[in-house]
N, C-alpha and C. Protein backbone atom coordinates (compact mmCIF):
# COMPACT_ATOMS: atom_id res chain seq x y z
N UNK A 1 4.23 -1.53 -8.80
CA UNK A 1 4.62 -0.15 -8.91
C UNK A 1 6.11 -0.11 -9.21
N UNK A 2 6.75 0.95 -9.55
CA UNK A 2 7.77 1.61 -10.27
C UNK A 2 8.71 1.18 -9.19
N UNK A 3 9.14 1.99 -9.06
CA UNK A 3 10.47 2.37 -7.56
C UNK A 3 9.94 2.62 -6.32
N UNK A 4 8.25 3.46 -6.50
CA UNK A 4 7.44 3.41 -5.34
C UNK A 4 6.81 2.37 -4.52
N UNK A 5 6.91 2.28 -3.18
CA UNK A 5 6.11 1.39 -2.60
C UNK A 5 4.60 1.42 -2.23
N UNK A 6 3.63 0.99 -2.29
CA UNK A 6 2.08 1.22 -2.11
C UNK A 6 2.07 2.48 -0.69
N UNK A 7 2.64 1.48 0.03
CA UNK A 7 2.78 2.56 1.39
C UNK A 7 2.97 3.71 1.19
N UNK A 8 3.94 4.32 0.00
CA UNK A 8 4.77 5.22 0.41
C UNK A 8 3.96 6.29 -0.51
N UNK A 9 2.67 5.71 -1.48
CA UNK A 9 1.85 6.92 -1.70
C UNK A 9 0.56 7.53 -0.82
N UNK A 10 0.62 6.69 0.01
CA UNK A 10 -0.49 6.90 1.11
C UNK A 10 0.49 7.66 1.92
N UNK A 11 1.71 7.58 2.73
CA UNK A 11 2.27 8.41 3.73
C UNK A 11 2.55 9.86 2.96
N UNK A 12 2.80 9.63 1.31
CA UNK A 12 3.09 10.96 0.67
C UNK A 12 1.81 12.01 0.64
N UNK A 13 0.33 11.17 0.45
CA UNK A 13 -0.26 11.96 0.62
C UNK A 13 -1.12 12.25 1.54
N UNK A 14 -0.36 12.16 3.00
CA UNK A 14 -0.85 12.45 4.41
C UNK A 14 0.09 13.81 4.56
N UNK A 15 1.57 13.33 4.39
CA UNK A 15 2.73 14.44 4.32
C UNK A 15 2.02 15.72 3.56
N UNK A 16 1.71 15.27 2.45
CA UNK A 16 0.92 16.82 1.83
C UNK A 16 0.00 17.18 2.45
N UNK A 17 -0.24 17.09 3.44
CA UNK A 17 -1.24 17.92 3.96
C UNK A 17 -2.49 17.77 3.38
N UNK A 18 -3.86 17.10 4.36
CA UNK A 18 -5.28 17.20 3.93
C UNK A 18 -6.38 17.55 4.87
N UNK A 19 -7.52 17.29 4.10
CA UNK A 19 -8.68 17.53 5.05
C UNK A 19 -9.07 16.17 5.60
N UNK A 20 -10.26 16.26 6.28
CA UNK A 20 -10.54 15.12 6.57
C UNK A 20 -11.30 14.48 5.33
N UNK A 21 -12.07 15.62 5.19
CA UNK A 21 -12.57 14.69 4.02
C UNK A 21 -11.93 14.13 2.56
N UNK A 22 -10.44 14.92 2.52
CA UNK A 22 -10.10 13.98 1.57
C UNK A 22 -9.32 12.95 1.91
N UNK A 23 -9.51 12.43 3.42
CA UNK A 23 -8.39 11.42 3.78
C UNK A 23 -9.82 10.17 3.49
N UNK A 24 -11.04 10.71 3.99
CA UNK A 24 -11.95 9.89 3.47
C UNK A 24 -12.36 9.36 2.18
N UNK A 25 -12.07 10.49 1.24
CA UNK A 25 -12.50 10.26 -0.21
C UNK A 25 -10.78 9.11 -0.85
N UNK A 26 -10.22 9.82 -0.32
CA UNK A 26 -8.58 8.85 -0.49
C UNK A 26 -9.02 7.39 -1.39
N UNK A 27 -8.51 7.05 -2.14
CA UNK A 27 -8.14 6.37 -2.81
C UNK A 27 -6.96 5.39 -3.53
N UNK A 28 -6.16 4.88 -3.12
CA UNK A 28 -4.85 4.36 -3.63
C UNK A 28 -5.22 4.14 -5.06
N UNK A 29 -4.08 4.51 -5.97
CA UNK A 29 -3.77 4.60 -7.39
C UNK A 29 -3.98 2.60 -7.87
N UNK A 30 -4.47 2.93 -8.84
CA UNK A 30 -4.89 1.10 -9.56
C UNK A 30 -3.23 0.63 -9.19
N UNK A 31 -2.63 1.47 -9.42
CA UNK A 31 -1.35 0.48 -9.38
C UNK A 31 -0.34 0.21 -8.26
N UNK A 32 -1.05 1.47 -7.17
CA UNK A 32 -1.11 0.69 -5.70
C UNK A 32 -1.70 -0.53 -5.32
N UNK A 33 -2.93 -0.41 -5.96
CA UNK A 33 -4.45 -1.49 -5.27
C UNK A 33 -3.61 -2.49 -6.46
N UNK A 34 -3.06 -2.99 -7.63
CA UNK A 34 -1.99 -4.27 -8.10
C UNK A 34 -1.28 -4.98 -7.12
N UNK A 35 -0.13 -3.85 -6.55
CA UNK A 35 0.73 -4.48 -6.08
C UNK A 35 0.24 -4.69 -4.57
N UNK A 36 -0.54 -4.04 -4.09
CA UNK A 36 -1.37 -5.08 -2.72
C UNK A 36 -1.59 -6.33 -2.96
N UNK A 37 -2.71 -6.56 -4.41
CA UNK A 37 -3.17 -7.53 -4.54
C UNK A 37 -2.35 -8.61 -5.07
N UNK A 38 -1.09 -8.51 -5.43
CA UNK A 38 0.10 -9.11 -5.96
C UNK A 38 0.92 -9.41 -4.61
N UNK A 39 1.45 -8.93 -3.91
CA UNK A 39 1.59 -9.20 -2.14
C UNK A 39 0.76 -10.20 -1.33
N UNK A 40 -0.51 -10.04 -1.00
CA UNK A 40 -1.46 -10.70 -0.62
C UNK A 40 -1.59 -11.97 -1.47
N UNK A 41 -1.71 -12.42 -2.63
CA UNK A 41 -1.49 -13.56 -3.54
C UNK A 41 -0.27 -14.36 -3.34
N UNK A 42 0.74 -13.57 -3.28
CA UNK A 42 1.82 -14.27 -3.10
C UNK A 42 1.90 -14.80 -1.50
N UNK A 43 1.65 -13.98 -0.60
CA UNK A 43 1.31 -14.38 0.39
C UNK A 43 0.85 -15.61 1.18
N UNK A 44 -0.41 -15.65 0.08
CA UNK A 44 -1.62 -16.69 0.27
C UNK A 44 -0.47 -17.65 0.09
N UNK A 45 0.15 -17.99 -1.16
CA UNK A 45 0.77 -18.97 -1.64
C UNK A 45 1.83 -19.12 -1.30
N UNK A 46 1.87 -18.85 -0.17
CA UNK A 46 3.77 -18.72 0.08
C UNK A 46 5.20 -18.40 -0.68
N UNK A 47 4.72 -17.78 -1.70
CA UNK A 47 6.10 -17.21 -2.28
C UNK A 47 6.94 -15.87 -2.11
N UNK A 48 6.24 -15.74 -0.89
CA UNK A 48 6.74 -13.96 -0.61
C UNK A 48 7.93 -14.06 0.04
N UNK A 49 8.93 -13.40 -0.12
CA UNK A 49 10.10 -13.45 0.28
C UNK A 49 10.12 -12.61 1.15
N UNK A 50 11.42 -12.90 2.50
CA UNK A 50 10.63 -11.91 3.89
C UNK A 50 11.34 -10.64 3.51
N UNK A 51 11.97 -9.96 2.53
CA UNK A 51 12.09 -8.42 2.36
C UNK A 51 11.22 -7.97 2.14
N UNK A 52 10.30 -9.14 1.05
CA UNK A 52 8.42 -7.97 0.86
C UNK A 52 7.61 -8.56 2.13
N UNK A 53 8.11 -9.36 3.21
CA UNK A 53 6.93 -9.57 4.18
C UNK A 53 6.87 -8.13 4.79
N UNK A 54 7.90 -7.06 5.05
CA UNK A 54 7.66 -5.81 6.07
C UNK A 54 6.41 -5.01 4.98
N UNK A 55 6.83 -4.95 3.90
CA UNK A 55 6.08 -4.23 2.57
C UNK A 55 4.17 -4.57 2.89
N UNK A 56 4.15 -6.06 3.12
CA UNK A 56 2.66 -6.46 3.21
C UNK A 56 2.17 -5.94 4.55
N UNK A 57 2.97 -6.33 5.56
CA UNK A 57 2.67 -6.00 7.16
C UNK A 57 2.62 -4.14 7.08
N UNK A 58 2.89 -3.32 6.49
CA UNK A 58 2.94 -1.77 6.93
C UNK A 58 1.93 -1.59 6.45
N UNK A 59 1.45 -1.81 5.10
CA UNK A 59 -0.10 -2.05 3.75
C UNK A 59 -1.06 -2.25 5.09
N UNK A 60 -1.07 -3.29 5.25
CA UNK A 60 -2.64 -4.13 6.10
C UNK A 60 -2.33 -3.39 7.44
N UNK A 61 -1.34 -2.40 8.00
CA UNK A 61 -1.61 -1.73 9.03
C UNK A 61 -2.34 -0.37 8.55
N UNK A 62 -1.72 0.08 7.49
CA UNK A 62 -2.75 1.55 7.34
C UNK A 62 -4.13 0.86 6.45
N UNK A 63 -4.67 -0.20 6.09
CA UNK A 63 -5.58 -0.32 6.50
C UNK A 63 -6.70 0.38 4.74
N UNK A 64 -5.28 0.49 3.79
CA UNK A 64 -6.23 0.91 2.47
C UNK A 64 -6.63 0.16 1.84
């Protein structure tokens, strides 16, 4: 992603205000669900540097 962090479109769209059911239907943007899967890879492989370790640890707490 851009300047945005994965996290920070999931907390943006809690901040906007929803229902339940669209916290269920919720979806992270393809280019959220990239840079997870680009985190987690690097991860696996140890090349993550610990400024993106807080980035992976906040992701795998909300749990998208």
């Amino acid at each position: 992603m851009n300047t945005i962090k994965a996290y920070e479109e999931v907390v943006d769209f809690i901040a906007a205000g929803t229902t339940p059911q669209n916290v269920i239907a919720f979806r992270p943007s393809e280019a959220a669900q990239e840079r997870v899967e680009d985190l987690l890879s690097r991860e696996k492989e140890g090349e993550l540097s610990p400024p993106k370790n807080p980035s992976l640890t906040i992701i795998c707490s909300l749990n998208i």
